[in-house]
PDB file of N, CA and C in Angstrom:
ATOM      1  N   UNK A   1      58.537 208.542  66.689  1.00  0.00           N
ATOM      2  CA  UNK A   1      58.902 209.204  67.941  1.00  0.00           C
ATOM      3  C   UNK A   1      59.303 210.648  67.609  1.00  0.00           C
ATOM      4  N   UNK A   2      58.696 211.309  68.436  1.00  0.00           N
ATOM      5  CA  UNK A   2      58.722 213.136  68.424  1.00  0.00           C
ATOM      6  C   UNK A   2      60.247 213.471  69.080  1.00  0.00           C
ATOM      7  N   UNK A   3      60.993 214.661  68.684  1.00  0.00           N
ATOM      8  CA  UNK A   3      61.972 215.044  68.998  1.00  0.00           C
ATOM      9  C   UNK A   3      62.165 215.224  70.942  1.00  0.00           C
ATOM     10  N   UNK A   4      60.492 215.821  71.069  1.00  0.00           N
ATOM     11  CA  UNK A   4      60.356 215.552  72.417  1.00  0.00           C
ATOM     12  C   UNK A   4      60.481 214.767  73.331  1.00  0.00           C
ATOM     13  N   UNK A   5      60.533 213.460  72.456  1.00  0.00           N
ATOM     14  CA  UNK A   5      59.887 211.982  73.179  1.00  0.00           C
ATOM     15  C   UNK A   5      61.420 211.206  73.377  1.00  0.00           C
ATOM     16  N   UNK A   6      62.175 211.674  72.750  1.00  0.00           N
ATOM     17  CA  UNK A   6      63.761 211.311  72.295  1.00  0.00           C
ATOM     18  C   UNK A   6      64.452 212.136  73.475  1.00  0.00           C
ATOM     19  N   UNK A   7      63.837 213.299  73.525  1.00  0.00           N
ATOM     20  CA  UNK A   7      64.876 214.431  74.679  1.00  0.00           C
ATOM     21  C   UNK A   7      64.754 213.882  76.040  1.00  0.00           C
ATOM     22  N   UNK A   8      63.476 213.455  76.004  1.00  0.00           N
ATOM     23  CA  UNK A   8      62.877 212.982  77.730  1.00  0.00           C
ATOM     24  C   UNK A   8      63.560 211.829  78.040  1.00  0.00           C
ATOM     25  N   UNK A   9      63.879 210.631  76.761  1.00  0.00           N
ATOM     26  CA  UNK A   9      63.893 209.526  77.010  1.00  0.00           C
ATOM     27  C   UNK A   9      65.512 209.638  77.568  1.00  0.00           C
ATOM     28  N   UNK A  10      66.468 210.231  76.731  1.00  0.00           N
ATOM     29  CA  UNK A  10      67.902 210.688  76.775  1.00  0.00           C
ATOM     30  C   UNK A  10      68.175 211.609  78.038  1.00  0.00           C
ATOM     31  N   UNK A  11      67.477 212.289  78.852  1.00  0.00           N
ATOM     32  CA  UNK A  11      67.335 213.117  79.758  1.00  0.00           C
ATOM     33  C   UNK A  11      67.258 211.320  80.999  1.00  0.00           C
ATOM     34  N   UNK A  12      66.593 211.038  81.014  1.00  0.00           N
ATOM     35  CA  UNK A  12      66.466 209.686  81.760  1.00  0.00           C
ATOM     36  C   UNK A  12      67.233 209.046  82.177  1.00  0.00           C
ATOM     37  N   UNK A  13      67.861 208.543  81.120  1.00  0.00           N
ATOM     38  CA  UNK A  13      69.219 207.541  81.151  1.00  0.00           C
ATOM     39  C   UNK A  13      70.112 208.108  81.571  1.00  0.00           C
ATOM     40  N   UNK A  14      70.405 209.960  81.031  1.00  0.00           N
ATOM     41  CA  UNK A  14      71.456 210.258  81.891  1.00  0.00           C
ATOM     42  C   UNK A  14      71.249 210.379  82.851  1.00  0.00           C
ATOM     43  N   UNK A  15      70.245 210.496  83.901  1.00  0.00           N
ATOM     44  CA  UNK A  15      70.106 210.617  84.833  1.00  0.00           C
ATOM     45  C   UNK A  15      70.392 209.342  85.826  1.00  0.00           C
ATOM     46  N   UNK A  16      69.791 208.455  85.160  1.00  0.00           N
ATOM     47  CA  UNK A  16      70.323 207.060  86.127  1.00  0.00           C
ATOM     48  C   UNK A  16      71.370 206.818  85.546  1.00  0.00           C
ATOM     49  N   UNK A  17      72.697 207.216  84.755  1.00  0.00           N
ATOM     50  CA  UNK A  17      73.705 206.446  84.607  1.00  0.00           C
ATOM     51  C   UNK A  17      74.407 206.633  85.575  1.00  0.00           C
ATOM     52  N   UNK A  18      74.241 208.093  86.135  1.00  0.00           N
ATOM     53  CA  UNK A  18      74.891 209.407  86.977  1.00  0.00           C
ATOM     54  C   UNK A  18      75.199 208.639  88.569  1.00  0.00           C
ATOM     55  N   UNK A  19      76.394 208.250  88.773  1.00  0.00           N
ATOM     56  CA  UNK A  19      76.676 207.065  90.047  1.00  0.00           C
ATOM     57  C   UNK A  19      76.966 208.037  90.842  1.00  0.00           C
ATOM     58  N   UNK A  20      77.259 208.743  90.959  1.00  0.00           N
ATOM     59  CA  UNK A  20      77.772 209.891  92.101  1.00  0.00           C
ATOM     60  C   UNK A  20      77.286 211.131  92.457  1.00  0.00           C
ATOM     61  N   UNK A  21      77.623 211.249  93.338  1.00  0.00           N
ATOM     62  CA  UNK A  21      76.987 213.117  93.640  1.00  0.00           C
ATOM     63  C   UNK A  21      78.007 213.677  94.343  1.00  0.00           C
ATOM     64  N   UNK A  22      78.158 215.313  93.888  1.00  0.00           N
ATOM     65  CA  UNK A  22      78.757 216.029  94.665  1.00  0.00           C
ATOM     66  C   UNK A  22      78.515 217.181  95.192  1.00  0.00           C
ATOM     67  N   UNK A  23      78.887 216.992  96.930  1.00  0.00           N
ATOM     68  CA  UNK A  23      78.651 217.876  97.484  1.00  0.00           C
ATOM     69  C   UNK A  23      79.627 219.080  97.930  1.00  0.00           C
ATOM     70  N   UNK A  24      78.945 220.354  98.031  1.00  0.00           N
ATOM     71  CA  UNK A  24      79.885 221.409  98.154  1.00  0.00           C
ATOM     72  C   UNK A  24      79.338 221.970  99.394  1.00  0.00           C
ATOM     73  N   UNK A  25      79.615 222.415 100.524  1.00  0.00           N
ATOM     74  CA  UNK A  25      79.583 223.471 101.666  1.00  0.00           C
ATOM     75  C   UNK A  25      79.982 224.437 101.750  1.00  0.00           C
ATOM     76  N   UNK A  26      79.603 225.313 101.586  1.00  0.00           N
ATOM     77  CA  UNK A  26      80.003 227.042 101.660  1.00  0.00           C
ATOM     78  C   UNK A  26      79.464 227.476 102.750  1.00  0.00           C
ATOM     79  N   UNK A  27      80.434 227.809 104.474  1.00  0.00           N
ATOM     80  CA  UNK A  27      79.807 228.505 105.079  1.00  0.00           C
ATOM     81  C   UNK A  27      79.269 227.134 105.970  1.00  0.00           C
ATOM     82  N   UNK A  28      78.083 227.693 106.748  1.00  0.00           N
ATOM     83  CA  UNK A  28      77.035 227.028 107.047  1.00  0.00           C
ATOM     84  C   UNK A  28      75.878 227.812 106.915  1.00  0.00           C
ATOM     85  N   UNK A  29      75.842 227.922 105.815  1.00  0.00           N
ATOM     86  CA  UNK A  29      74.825 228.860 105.531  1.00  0.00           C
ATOM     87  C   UNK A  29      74.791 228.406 103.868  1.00  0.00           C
ATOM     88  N   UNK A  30      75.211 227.519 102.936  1.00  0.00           N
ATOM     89  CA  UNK A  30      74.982 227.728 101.747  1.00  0.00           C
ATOM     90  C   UNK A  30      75.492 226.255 101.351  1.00  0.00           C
ATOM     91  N   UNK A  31      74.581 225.095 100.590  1.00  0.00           N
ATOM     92  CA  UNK A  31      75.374 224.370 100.143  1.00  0.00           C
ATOM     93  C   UNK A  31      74.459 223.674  98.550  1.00  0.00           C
ATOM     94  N   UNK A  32      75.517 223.295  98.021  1.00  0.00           N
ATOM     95  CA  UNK A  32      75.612 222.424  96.755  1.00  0.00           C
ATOM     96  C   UNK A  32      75.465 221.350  96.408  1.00  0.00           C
ATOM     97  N   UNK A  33      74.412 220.451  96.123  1.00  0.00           N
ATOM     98  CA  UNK A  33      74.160 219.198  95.903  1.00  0.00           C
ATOM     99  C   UNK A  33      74.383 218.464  94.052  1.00  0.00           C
ATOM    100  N   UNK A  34      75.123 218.443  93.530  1.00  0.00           N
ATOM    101  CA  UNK A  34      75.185 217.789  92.207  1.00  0.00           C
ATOM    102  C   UNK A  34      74.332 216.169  92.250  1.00  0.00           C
ATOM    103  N   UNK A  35      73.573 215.701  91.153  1.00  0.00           N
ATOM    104  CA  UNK A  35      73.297 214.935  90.621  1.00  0.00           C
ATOM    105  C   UNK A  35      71.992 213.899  91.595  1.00  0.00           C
ATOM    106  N   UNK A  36      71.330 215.407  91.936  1.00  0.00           N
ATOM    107  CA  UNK A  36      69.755 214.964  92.989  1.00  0.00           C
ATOM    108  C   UNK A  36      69.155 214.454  91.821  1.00  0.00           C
ATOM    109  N   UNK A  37      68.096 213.409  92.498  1.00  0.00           N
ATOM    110  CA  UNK A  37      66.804 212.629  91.920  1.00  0.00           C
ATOM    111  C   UNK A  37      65.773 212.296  92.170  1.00  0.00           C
ATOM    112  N   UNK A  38      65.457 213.120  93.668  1.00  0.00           N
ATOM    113  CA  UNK A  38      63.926 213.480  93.738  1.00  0.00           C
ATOM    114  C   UNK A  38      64.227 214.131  95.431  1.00  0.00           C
ATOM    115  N   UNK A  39      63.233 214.659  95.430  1.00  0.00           N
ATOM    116  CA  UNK A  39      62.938 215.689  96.713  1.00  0.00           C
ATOM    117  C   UNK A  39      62.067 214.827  97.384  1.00  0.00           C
ATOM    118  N   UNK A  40      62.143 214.195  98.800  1.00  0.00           N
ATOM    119  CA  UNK A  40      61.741 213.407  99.338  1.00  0.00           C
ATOM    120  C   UNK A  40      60.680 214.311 100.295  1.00  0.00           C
ATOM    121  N   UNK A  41      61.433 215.494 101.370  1.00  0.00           N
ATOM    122  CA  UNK A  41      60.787 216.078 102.146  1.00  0.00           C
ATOM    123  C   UNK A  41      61.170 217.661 101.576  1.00  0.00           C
ATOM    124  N   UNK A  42      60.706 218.466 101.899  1.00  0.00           N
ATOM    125  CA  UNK A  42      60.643 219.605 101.719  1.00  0.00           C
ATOM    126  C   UNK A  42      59.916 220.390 102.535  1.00  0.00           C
ATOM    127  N   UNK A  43      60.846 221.241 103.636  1.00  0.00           N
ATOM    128  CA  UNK A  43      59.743 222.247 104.978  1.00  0.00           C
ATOM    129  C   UNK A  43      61.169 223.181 105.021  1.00  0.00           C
ATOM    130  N   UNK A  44      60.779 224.246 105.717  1.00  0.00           N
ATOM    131  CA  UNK A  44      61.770 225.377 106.314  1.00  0.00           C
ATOM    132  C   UNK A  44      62.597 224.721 107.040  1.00  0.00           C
ATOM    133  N   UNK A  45      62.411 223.766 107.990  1.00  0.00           N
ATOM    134  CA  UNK A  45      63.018 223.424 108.713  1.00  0.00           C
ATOM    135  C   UNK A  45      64.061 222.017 108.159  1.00  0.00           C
ATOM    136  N   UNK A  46      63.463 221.000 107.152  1.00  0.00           N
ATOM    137  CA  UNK A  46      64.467 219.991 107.119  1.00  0.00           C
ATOM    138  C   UNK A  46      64.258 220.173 105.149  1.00  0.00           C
ATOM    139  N   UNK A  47      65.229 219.573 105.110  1.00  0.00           N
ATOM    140  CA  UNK A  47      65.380 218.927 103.023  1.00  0.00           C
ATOM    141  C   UNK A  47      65.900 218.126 102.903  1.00  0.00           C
ATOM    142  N   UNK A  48      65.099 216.899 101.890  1.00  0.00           N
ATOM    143  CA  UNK A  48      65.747 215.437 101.743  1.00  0.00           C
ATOM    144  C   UNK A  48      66.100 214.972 100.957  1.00  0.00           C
ATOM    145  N   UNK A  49      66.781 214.874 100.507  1.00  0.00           N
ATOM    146  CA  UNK A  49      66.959 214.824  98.627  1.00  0.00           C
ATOM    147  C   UNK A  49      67.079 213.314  98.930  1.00  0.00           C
ATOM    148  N   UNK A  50      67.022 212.811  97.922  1.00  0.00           N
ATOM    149  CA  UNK A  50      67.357 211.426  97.039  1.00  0.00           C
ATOM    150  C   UNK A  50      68.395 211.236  95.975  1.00  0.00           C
ATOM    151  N   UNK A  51      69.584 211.026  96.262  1.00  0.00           N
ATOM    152  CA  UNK A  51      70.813 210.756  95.582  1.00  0.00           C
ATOM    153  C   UNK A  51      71.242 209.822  94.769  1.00  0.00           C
ATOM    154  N   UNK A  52      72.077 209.412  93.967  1.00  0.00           N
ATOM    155  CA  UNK A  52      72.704 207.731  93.577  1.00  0.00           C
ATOM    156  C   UNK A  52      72.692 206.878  94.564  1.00  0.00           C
ATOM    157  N   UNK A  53      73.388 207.195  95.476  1.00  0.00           N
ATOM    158  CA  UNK A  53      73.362 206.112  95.877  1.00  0.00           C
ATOM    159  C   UNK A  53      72.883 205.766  97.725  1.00  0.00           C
ATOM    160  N   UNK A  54      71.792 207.396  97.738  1.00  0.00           N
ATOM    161  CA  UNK A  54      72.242 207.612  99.335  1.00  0.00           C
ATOM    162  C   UNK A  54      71.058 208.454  99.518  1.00  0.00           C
ATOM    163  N   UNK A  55      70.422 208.806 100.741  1.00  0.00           N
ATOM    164  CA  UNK A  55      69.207 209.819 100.918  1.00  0.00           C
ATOM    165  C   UNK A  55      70.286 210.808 101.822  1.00  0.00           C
ATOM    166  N   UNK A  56      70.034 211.883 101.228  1.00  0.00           N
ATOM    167  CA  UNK A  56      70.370 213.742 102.402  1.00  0.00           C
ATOM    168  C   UNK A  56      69.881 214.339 103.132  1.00  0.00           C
ATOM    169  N   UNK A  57      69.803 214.364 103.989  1.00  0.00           N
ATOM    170  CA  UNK A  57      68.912 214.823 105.137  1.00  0.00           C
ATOM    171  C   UNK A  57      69.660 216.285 105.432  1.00  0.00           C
ATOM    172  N   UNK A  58      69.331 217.256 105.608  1.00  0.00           N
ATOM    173  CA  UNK A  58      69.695 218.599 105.557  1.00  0.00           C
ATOM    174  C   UNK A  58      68.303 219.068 106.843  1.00  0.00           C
ATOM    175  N   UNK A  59      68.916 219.420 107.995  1.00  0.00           N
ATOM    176  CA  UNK A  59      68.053 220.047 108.805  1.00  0.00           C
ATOM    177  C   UNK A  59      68.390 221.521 109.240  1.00  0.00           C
ATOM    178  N   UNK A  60      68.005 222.104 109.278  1.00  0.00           N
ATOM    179  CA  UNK A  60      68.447 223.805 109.829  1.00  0.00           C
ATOM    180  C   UNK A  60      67.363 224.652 109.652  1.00  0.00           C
ATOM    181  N   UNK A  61      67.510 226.019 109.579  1.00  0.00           N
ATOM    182  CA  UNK A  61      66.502 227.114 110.007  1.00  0.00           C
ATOM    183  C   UNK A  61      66.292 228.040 108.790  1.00  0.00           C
ATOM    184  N   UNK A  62      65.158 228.696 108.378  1.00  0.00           N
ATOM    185  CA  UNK A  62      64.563 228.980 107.323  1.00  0.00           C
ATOM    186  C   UNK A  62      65.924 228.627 105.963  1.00  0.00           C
ATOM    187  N   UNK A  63      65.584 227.305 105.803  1.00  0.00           N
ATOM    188  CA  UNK A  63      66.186 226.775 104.422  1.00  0.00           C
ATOM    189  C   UNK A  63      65.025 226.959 103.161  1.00  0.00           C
ATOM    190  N   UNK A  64      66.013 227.420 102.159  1.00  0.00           N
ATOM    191  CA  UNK A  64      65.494 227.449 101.138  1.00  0.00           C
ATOM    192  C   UNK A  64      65.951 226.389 100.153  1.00  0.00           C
ATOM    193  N   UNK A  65      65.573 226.250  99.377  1.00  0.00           N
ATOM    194  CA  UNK A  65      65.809 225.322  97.677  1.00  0.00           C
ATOM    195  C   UNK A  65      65.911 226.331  96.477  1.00  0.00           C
ATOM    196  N   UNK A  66      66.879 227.464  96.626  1.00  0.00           N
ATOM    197  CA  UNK A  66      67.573 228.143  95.469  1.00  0.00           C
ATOM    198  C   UNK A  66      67.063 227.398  94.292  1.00  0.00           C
ATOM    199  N   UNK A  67      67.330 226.514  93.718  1.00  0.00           N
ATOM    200  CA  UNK A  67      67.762 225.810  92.688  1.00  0.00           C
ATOM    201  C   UNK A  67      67.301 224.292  92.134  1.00  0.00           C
ATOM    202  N   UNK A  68      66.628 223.852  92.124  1.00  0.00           N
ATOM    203  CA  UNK A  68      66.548 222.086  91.791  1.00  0.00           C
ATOM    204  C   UNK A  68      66.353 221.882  90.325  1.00  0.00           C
ATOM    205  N   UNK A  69      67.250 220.932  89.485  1.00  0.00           N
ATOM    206  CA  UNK A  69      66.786 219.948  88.448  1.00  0.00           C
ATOM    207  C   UNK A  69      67.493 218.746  88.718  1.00  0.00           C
ATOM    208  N   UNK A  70      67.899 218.420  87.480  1.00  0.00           N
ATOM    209  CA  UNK A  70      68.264 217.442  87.608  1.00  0.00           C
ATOM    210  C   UNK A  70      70.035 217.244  87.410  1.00  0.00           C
ATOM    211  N   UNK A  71      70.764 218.544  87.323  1.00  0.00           N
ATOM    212  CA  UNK A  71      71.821 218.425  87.599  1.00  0.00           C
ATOM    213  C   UNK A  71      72.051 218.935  89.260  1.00  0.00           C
ATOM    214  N   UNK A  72      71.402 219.511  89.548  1.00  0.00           N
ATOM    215  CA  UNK A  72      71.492 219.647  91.224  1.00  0.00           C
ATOM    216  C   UNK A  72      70.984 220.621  91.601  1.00  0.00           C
ATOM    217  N   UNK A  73      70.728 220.811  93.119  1.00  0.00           N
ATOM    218  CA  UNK A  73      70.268 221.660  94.342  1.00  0.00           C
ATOM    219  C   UNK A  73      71.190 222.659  94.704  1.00  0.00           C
ATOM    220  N   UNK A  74      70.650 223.864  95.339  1.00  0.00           N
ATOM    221  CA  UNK A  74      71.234 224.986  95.967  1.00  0.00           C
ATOM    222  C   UNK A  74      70.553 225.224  96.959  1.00  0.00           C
ATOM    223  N   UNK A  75      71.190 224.710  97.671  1.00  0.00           N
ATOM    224  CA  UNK A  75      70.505 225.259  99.677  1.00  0.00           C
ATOM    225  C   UNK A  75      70.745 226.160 100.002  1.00  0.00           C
ATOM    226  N   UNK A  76      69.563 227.303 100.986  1.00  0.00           N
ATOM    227  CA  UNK A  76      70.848 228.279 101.461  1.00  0.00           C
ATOM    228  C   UNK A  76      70.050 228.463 103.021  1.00  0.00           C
ATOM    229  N   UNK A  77      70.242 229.051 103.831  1.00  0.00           N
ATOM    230  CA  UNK A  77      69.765 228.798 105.074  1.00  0.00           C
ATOM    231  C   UNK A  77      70.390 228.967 106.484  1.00  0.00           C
ATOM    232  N   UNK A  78      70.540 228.333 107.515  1.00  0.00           N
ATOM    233  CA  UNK A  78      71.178 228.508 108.775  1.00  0.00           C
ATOM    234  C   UNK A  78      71.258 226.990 108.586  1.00  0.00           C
ATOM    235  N   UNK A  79      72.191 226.073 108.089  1.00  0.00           N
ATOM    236  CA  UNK A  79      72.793 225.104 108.374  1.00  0.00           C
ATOM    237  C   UNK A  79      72.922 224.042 109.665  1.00  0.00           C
ATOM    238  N   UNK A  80      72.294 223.197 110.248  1.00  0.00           N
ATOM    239  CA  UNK A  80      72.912 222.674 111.242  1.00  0.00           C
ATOM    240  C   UNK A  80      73.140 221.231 111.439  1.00  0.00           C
ATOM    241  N   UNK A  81      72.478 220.282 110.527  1.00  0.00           N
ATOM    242  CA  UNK A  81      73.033 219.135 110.536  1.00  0.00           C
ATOM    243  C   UNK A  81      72.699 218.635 109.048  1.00  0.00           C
ATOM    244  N   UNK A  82      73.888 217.441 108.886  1.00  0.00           N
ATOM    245  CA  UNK A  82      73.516 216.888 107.419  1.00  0.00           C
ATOM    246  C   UNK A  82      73.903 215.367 107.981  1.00  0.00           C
ATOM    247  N   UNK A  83      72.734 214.762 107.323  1.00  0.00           N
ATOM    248  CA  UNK A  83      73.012 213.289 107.391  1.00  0.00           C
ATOM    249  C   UNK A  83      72.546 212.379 106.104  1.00  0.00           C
ATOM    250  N   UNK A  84      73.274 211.424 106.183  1.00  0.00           N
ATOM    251  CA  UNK A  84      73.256 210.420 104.854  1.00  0.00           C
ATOM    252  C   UNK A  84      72.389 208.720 105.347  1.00  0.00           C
ATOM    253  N   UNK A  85      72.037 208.310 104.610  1.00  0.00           N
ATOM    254  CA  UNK A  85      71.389 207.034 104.585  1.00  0.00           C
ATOM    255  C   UNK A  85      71.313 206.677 103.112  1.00  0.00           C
ATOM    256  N   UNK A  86      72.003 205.457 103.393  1.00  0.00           N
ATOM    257  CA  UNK A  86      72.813 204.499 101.865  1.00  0.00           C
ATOM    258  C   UNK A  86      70.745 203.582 101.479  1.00  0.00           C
ATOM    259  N   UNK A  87      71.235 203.503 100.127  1.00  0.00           N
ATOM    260  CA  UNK A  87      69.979 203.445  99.832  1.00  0.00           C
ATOM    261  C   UNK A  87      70.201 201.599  99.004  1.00  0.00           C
ATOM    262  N   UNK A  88      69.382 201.099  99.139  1.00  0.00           N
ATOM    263  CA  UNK A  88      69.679 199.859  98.757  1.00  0.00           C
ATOM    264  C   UNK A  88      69.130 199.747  97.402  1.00  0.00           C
ATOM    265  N   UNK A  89      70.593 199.558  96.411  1.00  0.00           N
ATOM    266  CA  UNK A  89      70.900 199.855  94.947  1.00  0.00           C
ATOM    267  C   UNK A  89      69.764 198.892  94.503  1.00  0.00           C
ATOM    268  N   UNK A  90      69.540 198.231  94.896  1.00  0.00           N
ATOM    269  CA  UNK A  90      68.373 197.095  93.823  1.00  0.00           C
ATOM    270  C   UNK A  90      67.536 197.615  93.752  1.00  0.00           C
ATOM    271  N   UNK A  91      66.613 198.113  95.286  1.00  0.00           N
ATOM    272  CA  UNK A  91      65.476 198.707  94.848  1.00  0.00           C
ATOM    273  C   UNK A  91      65.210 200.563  94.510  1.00  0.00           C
ATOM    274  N   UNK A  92      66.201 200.390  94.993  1.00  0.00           N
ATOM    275  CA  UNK A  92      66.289 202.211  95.062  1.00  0.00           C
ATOM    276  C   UNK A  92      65.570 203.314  96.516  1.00  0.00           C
ATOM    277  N   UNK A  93      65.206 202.318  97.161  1.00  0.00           N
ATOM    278  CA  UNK A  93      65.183 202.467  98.834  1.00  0.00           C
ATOM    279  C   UNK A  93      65.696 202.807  99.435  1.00  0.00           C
ATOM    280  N   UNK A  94      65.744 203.227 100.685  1.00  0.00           N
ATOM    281  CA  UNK A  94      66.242 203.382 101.659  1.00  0.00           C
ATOM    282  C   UNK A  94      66.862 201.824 102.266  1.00  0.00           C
ATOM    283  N   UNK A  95      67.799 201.716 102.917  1.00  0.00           N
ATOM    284  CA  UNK A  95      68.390 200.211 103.755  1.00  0.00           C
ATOM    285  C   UNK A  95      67.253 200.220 104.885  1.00  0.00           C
TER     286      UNK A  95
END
Protein backbone atom coordinates (compact mmCIF):
# COMPACT_ATOMS: atom_id res chain seq x y z
CA UNK A 1 0.00 0.00 0.00
CA UNK A 2 1.19 3.52 -1.38
CA UNK A 3 1.49 6.42 1.08
CA UNK A 4 -1.43 7.71 -1.02
CA UNK A 5 -3.60 4.78 -0.52
CA UNK A 6 -3.04 5.08 3.46
CA UNK A 7 -3.90 9.06 3.32
CA UNK A 8 -7.30 8.39 1.47
CA UNK A 9 -8.07 5.45 3.53
CA UNK A 10 -7.33 7.63 7.02
CA UNK A 11 -9.05 10.72 5.41
CA UNK A 12 -12.30 8.28 5.34
CA UNK A 13 -12.61 7.06 8.65
CA UNK A 14 -12.13 10.41 9.89
CA UNK A 15 -14.67 11.45 8.15
CA UNK A 16 -17.32 8.97 9.23
CA UNK A 17 -16.16 8.91 12.81
CA UNK A 18 -17.08 12.77 12.78
CA UNK A 19 -20.82 12.53 14.78
CA UNK A 20 -21.51 16.13 14.74
CA UNK A 21 -21.58 19.27 12.87
CA UNK A 22 -21.29 22.75 13.57
CA UNK A 23 -23.09 25.43 12.59
CA UNK A 24 -22.22 29.13 12.65
CA UNK A 25 -24.57 32.20 11.33
CA UNK A 26 -23.08 35.41 10.69
CA UNK A 27 -25.58 37.96 9.65
CA UNK A 28 -28.01 36.59 7.21
CA UNK A 29 -25.90 36.87 4.77
CA UNK A 30 -22.92 34.45 5.71
CA UNK A 31 -22.85 31.04 7.26
CA UNK A 32 -20.57 28.10 8.47
CA UNK A 33 -21.15 24.52 8.14
CA UNK A 34 -18.36 22.16 9.97
CA UNK A 35 -18.12 18.48 9.21
CA UNK A 36 -20.30 18.32 5.55
CA UNK A 37 -20.32 14.95 3.56
CA UNK A 38 -21.65 15.50 0.36
CA UNK A 39 -23.45 18.27 -1.59
CA UNK A 40 -26.80 16.96 -2.38
CA UNK A 41 -28.26 20.08 -4.41
CA UNK A 42 -26.41 22.90 -5.52
CA UNK A 43 -28.28 26.19 -7.54
CA UNK A 44 -28.18 30.05 -6.70
CA UNK A 45 -31.16 29.72 -5.24
CA UNK A 46 -31.12 26.58 -2.67
CA UNK A 47 -27.83 24.33 -0.99
CA UNK A 48 -28.10 20.93 0.54
CA UNK A 49 -25.51 19.55 2.25
CA UNK A 50 -25.47 16.12 3.81
CA UNK A 51 -24.39 16.06 7.46
CA UNK A 52 -23.80 13.25 10.38
CA UNK A 53 -26.56 12.98 11.20
CA UNK A 54 -29.09 15.29 9.27
CA UNK A 55 -29.65 16.86 5.56
CA UNK A 56 -29.36 21.19 5.33
CA UNK A 57 -31.42 22.75 3.30
CA UNK A 58 -30.22 26.42 2.89
CA UNK A 59 -32.60 28.43 0.51
CA UNK A 60 -31.97 32.20 -0.33
CA UNK A 61 -30.77 34.51 -3.17
CA UNK A 62 -27.58 34.44 -5.22
CA UNK A 63 -25.84 31.91 -2.68
CA UNK A 64 -22.58 30.97 -3.13
CA UNK A 65 -20.31 27.86 -1.79
CA UNK A 66 -17.11 29.98 -0.67
CA UNK A 67 -15.54 26.92 0.53
CA UNK A 68 -16.28 22.97 0.58
CA UNK A 69 -14.13 19.88 1.83
CA UNK A 70 -14.39 17.85 4.07
CA UNK A 71 -13.94 19.82 7.16
CA UNK A 72 -16.73 22.21 6.05
CA UNK A 73 -18.74 24.79 3.92
CA UNK A 74 -18.83 28.61 3.66
CA UNK A 75 -22.10 30.08 2.44
CA UNK A 76 -22.47 33.50 1.66
CA UNK A 77 -25.56 35.04 0.04
CA UNK A 78 -29.03 36.70 1.01
CA UNK A 79 -30.06 34.12 3.59
CA UNK A 80 -33.68 33.20 4.06
CA UNK A 81 -34.50 29.91 5.29
CA UNK A 82 -32.59 26.89 6.79
CA UNK A 83 -34.06 23.61 7.36
CA UNK A 84 -32.94 20.21 8.74
CA UNK A 85 -34.12 16.60 7.99
CA UNK A 86 -32.68 13.78 10.41
CA UNK A 87 -31.30 11.17 8.28
CA UNK A 88 -31.81 7.56 9.17
CA UNK A 89 -28.33 6.44 10.80
CA UNK A 90 -28.48 2.81 9.35
CA UNK A 91 -28.77 3.69 6.00
CA UNK A 92 -27.50 7.05 5.72
CA UNK A 93 -30.84 8.42 4.14
CA UNK A 94 -33.02 10.66 4.53
CA UNK A 95 -36.22 9.44 7.24
Amino acid sequence: MNINELARRYENVKNKTKRHSAIQIMDYENMLIECCREVLIFNENTICLKLAKCTITIVGLDLKMRTYSSGGAYISGILHSVSFEPLDEKKGKNK
